[in-house]
PDB file of N, CA and C in Angstrom:
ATOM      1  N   UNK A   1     101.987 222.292 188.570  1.00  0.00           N
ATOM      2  CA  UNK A   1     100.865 223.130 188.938  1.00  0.00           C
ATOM      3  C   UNK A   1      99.694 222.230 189.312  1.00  0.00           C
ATOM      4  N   UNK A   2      99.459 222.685 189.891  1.00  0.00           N
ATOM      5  CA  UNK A   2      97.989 221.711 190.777  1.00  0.00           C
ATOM      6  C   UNK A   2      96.319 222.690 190.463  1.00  0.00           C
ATOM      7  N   UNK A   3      95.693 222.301 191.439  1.00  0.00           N
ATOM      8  CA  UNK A   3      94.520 222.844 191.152  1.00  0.00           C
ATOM      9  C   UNK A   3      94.030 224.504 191.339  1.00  0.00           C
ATOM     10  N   UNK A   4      95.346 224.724 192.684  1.00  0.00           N
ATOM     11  CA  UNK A   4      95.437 226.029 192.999  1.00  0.00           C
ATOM     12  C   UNK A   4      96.695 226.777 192.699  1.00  0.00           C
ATOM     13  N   UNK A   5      96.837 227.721 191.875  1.00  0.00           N
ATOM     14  CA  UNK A   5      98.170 228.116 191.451  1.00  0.00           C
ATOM     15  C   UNK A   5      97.747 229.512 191.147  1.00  0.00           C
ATOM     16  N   UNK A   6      99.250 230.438 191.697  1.00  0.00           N
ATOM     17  CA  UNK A   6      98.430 231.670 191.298  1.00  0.00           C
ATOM     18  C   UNK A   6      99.474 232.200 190.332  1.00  0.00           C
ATOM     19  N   UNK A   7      99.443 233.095 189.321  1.00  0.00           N
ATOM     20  CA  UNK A   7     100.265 233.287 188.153  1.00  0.00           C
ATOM     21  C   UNK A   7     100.066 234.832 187.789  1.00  0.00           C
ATOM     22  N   UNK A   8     101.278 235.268 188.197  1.00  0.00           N
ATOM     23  CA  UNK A   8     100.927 236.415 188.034  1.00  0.00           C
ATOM     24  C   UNK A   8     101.324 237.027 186.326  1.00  0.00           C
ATOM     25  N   UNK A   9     101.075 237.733 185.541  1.00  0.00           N
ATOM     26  CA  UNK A   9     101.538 238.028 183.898  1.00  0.00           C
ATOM     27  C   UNK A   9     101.753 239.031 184.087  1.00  0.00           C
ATOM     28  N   UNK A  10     102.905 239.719 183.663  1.00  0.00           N
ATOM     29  CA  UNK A  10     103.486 240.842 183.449  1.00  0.00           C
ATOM     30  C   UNK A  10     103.670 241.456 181.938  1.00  0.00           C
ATOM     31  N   UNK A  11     102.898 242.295 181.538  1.00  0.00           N
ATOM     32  CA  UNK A  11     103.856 242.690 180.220  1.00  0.00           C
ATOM     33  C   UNK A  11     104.607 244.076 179.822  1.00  0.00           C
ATOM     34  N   UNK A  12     106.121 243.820 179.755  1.00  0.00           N
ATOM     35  CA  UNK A  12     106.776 244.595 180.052  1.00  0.00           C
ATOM     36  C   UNK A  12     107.610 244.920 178.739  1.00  0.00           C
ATOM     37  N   UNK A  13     108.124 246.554 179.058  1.00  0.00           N
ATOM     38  CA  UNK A  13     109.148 246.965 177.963  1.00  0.00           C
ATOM     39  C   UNK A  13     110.319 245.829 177.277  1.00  0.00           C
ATOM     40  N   UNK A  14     110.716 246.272 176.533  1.00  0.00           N
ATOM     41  CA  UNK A  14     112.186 245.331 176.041  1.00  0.00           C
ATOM     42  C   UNK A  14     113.393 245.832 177.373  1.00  0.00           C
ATOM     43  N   UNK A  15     113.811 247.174 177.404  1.00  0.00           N
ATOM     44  CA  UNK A  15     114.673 247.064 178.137  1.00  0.00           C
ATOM     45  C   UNK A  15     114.257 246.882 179.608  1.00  0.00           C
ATOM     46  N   UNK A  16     113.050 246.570 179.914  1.00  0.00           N
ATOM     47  CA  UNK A  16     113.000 245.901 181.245  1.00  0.00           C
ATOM     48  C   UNK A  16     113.327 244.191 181.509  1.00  0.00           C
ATOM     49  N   UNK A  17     112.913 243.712 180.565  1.00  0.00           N
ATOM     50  CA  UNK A  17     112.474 242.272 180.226  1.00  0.00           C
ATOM     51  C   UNK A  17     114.037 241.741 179.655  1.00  0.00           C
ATOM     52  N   UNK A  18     114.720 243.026 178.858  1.00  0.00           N
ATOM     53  CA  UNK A  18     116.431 242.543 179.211  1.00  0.00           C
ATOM     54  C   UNK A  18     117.179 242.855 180.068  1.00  0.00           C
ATOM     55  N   UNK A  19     116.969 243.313 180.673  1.00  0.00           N
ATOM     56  CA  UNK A  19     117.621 243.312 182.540  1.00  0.00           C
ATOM     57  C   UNK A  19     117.447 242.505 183.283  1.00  0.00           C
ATOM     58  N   UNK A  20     116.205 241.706 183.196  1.00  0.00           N
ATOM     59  CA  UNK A  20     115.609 240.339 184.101  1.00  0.00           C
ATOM     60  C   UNK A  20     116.627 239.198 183.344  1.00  0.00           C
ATOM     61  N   UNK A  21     116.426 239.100 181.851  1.00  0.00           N
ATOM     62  CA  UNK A  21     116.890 238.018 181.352  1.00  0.00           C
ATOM     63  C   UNK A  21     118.576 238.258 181.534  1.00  0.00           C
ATOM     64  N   UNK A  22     119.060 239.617 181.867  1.00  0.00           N
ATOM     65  CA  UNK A  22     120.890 239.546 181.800  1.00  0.00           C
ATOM     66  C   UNK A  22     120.861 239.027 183.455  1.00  0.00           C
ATOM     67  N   UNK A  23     120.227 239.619 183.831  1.00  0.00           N
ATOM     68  CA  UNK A  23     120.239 239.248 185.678  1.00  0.00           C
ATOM     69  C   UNK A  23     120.154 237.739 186.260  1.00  0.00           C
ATOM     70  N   UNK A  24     118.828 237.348 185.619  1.00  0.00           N
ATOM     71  CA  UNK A  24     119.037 235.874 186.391  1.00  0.00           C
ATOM     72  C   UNK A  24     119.490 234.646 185.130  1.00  0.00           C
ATOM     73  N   UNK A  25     119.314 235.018 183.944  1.00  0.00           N
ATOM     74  CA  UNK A  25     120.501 234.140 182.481  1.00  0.00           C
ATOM     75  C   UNK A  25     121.362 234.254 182.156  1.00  0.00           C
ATOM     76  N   UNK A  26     121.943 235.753 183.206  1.00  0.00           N
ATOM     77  CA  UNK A  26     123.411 236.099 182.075  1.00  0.00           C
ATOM     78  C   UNK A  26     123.202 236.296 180.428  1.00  0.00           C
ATOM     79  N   UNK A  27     122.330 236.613 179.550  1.00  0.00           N
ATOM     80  CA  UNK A  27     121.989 236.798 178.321  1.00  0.00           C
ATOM     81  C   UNK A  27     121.704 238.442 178.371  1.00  0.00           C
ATOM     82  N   UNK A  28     122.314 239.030 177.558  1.00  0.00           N
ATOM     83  CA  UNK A  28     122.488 240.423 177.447  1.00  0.00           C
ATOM     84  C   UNK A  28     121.300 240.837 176.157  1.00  0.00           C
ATOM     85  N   UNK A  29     120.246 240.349 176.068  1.00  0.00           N
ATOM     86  CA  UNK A  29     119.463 240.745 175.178  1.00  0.00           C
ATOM     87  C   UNK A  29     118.043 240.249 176.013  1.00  0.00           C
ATOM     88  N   UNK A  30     116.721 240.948 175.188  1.00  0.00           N
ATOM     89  CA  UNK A  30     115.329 240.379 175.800  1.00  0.00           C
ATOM     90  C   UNK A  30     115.057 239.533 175.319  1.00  0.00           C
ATOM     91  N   UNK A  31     113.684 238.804 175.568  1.00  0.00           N
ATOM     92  CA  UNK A  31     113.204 237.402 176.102  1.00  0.00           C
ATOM     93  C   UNK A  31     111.776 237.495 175.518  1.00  0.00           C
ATOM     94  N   UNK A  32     111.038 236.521 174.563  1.00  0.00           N
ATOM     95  CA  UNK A  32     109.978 236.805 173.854  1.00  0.00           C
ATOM     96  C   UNK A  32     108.795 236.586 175.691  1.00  0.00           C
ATOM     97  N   UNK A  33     109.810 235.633 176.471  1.00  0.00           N
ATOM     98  CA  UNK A  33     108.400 235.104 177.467  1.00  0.00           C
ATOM     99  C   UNK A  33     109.746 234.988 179.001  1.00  0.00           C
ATOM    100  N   UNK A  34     109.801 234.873 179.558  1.00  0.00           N
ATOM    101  CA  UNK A  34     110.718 234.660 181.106  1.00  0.00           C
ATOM    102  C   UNK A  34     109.764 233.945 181.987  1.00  0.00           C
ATOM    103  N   UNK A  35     110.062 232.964 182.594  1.00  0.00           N
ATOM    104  CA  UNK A  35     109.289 232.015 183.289  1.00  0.00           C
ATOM    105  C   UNK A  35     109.979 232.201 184.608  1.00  0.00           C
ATOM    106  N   UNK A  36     109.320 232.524 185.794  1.00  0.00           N
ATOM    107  CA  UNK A  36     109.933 232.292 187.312  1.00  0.00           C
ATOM    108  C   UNK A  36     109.147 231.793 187.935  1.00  0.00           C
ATOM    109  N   UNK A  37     109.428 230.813 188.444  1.00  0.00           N
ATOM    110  CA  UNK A  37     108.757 229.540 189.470  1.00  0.00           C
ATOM    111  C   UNK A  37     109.153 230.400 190.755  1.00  0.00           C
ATOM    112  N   UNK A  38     108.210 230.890 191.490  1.00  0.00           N
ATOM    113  CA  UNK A  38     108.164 231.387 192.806  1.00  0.00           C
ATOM    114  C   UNK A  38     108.037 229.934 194.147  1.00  0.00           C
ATOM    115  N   UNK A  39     107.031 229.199 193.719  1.00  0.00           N
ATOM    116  CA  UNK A  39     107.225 228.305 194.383  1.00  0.00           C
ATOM    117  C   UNK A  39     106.246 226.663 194.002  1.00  0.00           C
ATOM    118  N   UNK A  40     105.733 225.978 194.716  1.00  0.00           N
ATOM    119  CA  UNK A  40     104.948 225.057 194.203  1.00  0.00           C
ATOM    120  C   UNK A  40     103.880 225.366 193.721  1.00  0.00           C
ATOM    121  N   UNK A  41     103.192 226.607 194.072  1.00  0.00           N
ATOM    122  CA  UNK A  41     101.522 226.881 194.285  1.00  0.00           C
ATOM    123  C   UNK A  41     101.904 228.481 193.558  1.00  0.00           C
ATOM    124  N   UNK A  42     102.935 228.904 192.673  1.00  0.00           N
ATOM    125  CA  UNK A  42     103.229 230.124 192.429  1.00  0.00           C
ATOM    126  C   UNK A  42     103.882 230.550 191.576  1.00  0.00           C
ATOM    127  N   UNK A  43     103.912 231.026 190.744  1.00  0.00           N
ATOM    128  CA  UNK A  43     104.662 231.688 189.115  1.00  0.00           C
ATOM    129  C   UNK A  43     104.469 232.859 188.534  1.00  0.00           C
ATOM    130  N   UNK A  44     105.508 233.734 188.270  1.00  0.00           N
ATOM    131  CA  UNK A  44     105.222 234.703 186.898  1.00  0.00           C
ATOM    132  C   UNK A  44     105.907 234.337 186.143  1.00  0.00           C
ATOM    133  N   UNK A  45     104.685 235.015 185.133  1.00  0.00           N
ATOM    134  CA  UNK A  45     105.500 234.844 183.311  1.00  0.00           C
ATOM    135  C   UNK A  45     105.690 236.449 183.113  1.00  0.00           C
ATOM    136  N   UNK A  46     106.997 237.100 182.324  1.00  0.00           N
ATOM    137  CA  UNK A  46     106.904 238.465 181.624  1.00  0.00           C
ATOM    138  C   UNK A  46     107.296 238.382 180.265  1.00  0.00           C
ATOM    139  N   UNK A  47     106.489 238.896 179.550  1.00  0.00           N
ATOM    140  CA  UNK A  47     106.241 238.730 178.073  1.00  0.00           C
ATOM    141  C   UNK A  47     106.983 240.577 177.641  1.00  0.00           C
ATOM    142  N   UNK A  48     107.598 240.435 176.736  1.00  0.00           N
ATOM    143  CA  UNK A  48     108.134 241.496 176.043  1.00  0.00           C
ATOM    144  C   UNK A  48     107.210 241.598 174.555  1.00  0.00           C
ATOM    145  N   UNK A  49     105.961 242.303 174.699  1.00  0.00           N
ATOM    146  CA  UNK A  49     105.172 242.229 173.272  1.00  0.00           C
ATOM    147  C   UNK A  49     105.867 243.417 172.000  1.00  0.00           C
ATOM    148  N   UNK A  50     106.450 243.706 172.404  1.00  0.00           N
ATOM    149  CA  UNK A  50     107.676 244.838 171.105  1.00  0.00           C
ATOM    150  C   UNK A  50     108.172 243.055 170.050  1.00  0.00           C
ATOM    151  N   UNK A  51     108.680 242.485 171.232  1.00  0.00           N
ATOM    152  CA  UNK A  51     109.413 241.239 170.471  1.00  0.00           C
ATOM    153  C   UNK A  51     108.159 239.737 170.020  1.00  0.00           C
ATOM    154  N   UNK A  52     107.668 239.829 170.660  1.00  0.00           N
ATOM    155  CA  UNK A  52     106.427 238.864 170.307  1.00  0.00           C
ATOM    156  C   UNK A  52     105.646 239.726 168.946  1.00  0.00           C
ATOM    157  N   UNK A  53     105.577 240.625 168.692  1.00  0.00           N
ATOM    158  CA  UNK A  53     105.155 240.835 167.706  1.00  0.00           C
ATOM    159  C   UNK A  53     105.692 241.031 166.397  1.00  0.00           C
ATOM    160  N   UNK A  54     106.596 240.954 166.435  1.00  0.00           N
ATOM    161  CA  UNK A  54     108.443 240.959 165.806  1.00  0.00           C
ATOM    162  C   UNK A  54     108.298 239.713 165.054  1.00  0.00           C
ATOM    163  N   UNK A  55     108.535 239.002 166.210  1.00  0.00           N
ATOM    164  CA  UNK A  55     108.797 237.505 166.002  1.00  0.00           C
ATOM    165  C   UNK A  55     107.704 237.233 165.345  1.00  0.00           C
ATOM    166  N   UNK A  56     106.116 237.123 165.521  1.00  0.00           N
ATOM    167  CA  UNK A  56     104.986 236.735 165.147  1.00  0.00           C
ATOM    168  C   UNK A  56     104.868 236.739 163.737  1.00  0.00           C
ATOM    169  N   UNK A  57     105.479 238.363 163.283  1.00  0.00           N
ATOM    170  CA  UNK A  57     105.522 238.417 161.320  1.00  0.00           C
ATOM    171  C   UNK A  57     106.450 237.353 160.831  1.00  0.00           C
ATOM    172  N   UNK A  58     107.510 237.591 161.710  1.00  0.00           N
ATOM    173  CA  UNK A  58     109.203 236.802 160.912  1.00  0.00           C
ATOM    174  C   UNK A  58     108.612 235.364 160.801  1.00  0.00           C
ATOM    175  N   UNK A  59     107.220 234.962 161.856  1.00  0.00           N
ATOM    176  CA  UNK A  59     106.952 233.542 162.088  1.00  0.00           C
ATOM    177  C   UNK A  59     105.742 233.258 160.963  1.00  0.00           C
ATOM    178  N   UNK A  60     105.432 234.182 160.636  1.00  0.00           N
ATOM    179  CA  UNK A  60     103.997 234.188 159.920  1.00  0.00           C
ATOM    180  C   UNK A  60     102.472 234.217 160.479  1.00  0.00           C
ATOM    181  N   UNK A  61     102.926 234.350 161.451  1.00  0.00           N
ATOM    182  CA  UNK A  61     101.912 234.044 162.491  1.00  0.00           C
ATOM    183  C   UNK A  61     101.280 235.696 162.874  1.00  0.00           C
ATOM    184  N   UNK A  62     100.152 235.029 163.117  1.00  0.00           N
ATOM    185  CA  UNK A  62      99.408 236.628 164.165  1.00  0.00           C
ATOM    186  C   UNK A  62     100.000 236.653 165.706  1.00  0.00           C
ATOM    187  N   UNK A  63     100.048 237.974 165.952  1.00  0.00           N
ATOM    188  CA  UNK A  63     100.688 238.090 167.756  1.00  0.00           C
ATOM    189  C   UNK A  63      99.627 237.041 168.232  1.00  0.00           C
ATOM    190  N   UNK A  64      98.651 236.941 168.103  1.00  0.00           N
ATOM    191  CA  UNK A  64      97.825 235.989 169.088  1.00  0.00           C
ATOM    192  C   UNK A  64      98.312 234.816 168.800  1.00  0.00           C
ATOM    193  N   UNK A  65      98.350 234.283 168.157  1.00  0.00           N
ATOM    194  CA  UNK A  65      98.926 232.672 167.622  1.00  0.00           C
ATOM    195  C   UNK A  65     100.232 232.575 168.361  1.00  0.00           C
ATOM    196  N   UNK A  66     101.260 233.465 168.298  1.00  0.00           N
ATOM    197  CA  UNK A  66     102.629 233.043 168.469  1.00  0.00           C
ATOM    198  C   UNK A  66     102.162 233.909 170.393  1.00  0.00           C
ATOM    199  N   UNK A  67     101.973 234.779 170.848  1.00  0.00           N
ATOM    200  CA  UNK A  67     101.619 234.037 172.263  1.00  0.00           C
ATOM    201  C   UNK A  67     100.873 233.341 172.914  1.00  0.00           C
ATOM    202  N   UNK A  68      99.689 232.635 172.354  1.00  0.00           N
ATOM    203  CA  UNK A  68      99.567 231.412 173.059  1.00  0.00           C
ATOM    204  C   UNK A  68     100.805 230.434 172.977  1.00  0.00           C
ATOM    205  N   UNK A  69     101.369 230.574 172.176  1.00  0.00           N
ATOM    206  CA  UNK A  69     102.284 229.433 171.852  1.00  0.00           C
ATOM    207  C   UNK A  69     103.350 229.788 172.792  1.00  0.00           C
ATOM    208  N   UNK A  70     103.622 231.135 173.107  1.00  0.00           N
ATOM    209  CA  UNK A  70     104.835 231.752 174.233  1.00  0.00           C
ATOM    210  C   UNK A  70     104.160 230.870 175.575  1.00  0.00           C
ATOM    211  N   UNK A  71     102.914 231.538 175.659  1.00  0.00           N
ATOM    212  CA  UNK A  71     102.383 231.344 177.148  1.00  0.00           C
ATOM    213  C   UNK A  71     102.442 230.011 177.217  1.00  0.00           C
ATOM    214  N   UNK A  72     102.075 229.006 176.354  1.00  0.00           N
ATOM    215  CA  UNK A  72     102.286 227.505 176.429  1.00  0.00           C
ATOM    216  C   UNK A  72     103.825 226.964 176.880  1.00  0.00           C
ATOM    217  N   UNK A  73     104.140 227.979 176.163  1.00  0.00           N
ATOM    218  CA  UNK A  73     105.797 227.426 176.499  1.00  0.00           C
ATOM    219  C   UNK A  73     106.266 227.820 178.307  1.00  0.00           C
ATOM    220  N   UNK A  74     105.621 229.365 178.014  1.00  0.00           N
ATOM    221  CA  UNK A  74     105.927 229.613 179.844  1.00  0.00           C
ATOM    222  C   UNK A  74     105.138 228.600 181.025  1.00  0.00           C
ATOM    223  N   UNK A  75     104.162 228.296 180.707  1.00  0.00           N
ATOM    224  CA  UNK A  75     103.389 227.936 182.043  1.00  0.00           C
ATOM    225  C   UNK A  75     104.267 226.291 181.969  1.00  0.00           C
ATOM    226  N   UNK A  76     104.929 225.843 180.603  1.00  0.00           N
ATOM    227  CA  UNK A  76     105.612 223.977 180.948  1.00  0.00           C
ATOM    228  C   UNK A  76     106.976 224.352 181.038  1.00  0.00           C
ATOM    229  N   UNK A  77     107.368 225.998 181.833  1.00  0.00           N
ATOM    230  CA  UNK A  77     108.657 226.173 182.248  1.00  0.00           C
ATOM    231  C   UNK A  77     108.144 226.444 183.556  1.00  0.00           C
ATOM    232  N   UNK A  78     107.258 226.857 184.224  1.00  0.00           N
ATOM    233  CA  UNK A  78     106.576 226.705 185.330  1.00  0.00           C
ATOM    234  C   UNK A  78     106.821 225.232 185.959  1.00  0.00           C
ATOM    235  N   UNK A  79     106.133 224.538 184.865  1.00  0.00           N
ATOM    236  CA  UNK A  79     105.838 223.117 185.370  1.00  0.00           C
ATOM    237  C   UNK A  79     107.379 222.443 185.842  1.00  0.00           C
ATOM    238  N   UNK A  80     108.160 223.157 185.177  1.00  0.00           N
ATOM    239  CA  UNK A  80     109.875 222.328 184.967  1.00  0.00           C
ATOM    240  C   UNK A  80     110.059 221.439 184.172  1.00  0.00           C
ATOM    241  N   UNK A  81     109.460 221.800 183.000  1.00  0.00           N
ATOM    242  CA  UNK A  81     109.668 221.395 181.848  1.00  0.00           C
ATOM    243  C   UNK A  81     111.257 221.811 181.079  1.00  0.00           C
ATOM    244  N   UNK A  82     112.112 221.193 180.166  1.00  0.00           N
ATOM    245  CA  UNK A  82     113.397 222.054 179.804  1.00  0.00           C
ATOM    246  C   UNK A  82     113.269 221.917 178.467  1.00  0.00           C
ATOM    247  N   UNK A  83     113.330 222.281 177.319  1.00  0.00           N
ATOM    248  CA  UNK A  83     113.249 222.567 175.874  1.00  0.00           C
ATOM    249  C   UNK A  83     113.801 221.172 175.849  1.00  0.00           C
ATOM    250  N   UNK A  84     112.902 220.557 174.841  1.00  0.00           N
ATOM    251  CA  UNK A  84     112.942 218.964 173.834  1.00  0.00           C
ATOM    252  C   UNK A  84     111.699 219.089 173.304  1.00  0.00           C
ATOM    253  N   UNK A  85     111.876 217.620 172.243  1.00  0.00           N
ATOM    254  CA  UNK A  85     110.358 217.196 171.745  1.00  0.00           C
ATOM    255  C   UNK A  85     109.424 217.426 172.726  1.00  0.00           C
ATOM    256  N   UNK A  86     109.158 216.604 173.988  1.00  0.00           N
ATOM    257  CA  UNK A  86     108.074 216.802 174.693  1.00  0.00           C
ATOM    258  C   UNK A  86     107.360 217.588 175.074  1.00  0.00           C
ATOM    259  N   UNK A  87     108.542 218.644 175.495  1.00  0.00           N
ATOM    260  CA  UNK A  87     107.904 220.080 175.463  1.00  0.00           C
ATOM    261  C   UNK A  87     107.168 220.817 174.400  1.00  0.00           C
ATOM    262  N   UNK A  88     107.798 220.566 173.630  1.00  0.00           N
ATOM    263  CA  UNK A  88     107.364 221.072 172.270  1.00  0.00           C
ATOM    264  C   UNK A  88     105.711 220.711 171.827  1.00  0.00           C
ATOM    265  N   UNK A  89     105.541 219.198 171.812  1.00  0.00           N
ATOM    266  CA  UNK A  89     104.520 218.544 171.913  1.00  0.00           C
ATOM    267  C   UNK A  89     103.530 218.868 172.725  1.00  0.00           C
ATOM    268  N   UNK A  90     103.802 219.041 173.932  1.00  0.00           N
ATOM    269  CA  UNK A  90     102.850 219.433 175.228  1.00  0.00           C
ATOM    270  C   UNK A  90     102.348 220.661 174.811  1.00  0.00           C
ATOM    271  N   UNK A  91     103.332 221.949 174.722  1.00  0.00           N
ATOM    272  CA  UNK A  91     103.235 223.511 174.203  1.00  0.00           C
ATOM    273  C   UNK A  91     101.987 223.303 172.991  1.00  0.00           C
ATOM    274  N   UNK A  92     102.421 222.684 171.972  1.00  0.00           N
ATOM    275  CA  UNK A  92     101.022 223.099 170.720  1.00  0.00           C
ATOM    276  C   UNK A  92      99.753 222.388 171.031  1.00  0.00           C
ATOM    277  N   UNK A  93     100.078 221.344 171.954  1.00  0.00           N
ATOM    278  CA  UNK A  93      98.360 221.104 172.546  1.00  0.00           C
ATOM    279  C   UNK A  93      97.888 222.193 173.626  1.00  0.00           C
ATOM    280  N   UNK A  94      98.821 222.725 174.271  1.00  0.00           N
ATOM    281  CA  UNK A  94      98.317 223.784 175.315  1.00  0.00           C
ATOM    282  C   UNK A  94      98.255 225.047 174.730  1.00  0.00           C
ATOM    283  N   UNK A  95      98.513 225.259 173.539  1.00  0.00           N
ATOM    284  CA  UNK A  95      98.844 226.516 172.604  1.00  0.00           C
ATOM    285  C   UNK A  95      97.326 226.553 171.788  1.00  0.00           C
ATOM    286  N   UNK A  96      96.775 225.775 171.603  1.00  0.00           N
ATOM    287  CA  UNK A  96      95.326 225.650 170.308  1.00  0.00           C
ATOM    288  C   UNK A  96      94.594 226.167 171.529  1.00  0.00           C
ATOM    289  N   UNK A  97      94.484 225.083 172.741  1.00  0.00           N
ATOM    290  CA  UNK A  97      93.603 225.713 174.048  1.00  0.00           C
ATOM    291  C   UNK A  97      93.568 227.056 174.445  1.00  0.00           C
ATOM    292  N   UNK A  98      94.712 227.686 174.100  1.00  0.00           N
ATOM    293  CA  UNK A  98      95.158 229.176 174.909  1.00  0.00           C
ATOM    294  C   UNK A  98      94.296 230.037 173.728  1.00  0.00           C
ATOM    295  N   UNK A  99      94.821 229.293 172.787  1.00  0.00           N
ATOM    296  CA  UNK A  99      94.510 230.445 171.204  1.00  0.00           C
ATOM    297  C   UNK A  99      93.073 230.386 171.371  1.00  0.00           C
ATOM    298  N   UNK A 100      92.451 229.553 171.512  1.00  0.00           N
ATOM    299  CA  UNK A 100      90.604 230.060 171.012  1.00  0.00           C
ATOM    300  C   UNK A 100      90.091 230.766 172.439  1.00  0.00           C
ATOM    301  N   UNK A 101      91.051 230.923 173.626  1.00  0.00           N
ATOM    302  CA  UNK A 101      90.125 231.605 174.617  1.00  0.00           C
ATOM    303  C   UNK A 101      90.932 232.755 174.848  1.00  0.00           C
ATOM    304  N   UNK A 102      91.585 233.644 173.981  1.00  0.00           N
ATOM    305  CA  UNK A 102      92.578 234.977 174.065  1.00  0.00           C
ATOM    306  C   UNK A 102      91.989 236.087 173.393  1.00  0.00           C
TER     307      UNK A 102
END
Protein backbone atom coordinates (compact mmCIF):
# COMPACT_ATOMS: atom_id res chain seq x y z
CA UNK A 1 0.00 0.00 0.00
CA UNK A 2 1.39 3.31 -0.87
CA UNK A 3 0.24 6.72 -0.15
CA UNK A 4 -2.96 6.39 -2.18
CA UNK A 5 -5.02 3.30 -1.53
CA UNK A 6 -8.57 2.98 -1.45
CA UNK A 7 -10.15 0.26 0.99
CA UNK A 8 -13.28 -0.43 0.91
CA UNK A 9 -14.86 -2.30 4.67
CA UNK A 10 -17.66 -4.31 4.51
CA UNK A 11 -19.48 -5.67 7.48
CA UNK A 12 -21.37 -8.51 6.75
CA UNK A 13 -23.71 -11.43 8.01
CA UNK A 14 -22.05 -14.90 8.90
CA UNK A 15 -23.78 -16.63 6.15
CA UNK A 16 -22.65 -14.08 3.70
CA UNK A 17 -19.02 -13.86 4.81
CA UNK A 18 -19.26 -17.94 4.56
CA UNK A 19 -20.05 -18.06 1.03
CA UNK A 20 -17.10 -15.64 0.15
CA UNK A 21 -14.75 -17.69 2.36
CA UNK A 22 -16.26 -21.37 0.71
CA UNK A 23 -15.99 -19.55 -2.78
CA UNK A 24 -12.63 -18.16 -3.11
CA UNK A 25 -10.86 -20.75 0.15
CA UNK A 26 -12.80 -23.66 -0.35
CA UNK A 27 -13.48 -23.46 3.66
CA UNK A 28 -17.10 -24.23 4.36
CA UNK A 29 -17.42 -22.06 7.45
CA UNK A 30 -17.08 -17.93 8.13
CA UNK A 31 -14.12 -15.80 8.48
CA UNK A 32 -13.52 -13.41 11.61
CA UNK A 33 -11.85 -10.79 8.65
CA UNK A 34 -11.42 -11.87 4.48
CA UNK A 35 -8.80 -9.82 2.83
CA UNK A 36 -9.10 -9.19 -1.20
CA UNK A 37 -6.37 -7.39 -2.90
CA UNK A 38 -8.25 -5.81 -5.89
CA UNK A 39 -5.18 -4.41 -7.11
CA UNK A 40 -1.94 -2.28 -6.26
CA UNK A 41 -3.79 1.00 -5.27
CA UNK A 42 -7.01 -1.22 -4.01
CA UNK A 43 -8.54 -3.62 -1.29
CA UNK A 44 -11.54 -4.86 0.66
CA UNK A 45 -11.65 -6.23 3.99
CA UNK A 46 -15.25 -8.11 5.18
CA UNK A 47 -15.49 -8.57 8.76
CA UNK A 48 -18.23 -11.02 10.12
CA UNK A 49 -18.96 -9.06 13.68
CA UNK A 50 -21.54 -12.13 14.98
CA UNK A 51 -17.93 -13.95 15.03
CA UNK A 52 -15.57 -11.14 16.09
CA UNK A 53 -17.53 -10.75 18.97
CA UNK A 54 -17.62 -14.46 19.77
CA UNK A 55 -14.17 -14.71 19.45
CA UNK A 56 -13.41 -11.35 21.43
CA UNK A 57 -15.06 -13.05 24.92
CA UNK A 58 -13.43 -16.66 24.17
CA UNK A 59 -10.19 -14.14 23.72
CA UNK A 60 -10.83 -12.00 26.70
CA UNK A 61 -10.72 -9.22 24.89
CA UNK A 62 -13.33 -6.34 24.09
CA UNK A 63 -14.81 -6.46 20.28
CA UNK A 64 -12.73 -3.32 19.89
CA UNK A 65 -9.40 -4.79 20.93
CA UNK A 66 -9.76 -8.06 18.98
CA UNK A 67 -10.78 -5.93 15.69
CA UNK A 68 -8.17 -3.72 15.55
CA UNK A 69 -6.17 -6.66 15.85
CA UNK A 70 -8.50 -8.37 12.81
CA UNK A 71 -8.12 -5.13 10.79
CA UNK A 72 -4.28 -5.24 11.49
CA UNK A 73 -4.18 -8.55 10.34
CA UNK A 74 -6.39 -7.66 7.13
CA UNK A 75 -4.74 -4.56 5.81
CA UNK A 76 -0.77 -6.98 6.14
CA UNK A 77 -2.96 -9.50 3.98
CA UNK A 78 -3.52 -6.57 1.69
CA UNK A 79 0.06 -5.83 1.86
CA UNK A 80 0.88 -9.79 1.00
CA UNK A 81 1.83 -10.55 4.02
CA UNK A 82 1.21 -14.73 4.82
CA UNK A 83 0.72 -15.80 8.61
CA UNK A 84 4.34 -16.11 10.63
CA UNK A 85 6.11 -14.29 13.40
CA UNK A 86 6.47 -11.20 11.30
CA UNK A 87 3.18 -10.83 10.63
CA UNK A 88 2.21 -11.30 13.84
CA UNK A 89 4.73 -8.69 15.05
CA UNK A 90 3.81 -6.09 12.41
CA UNK A 91 -0.26 -6.80 13.29
CA UNK A 92 0.16 -5.76 17.28
CA UNK A 93 2.13 -2.65 16.36
CA UNK A 94 -0.57 -1.78 13.75
CA UNK A 95 -3.28 -3.13 16.18
CA UNK A 96 -2.41 -0.49 19.44
CA UNK A 97 -2.51 2.30 16.42
CA UNK A 98 -5.97 1.06 15.14
CA UNK A 99 -7.22 0.53 18.87
CA UNK A 100 -6.85 4.19 20.25
CA UNK A 101 -8.43 5.75 16.98
CA UNK A 102 -11.78 3.22 16.76
Amino acid sequence: MGTSYELDILFAPQEFVKALNRRYRKKNQSANVLAFPLSQTQGELVFDPERIRKEAKRYGQSPKEHFASLFAHGLLHLKGYRHGVRMEKEGRKIARGVEENV
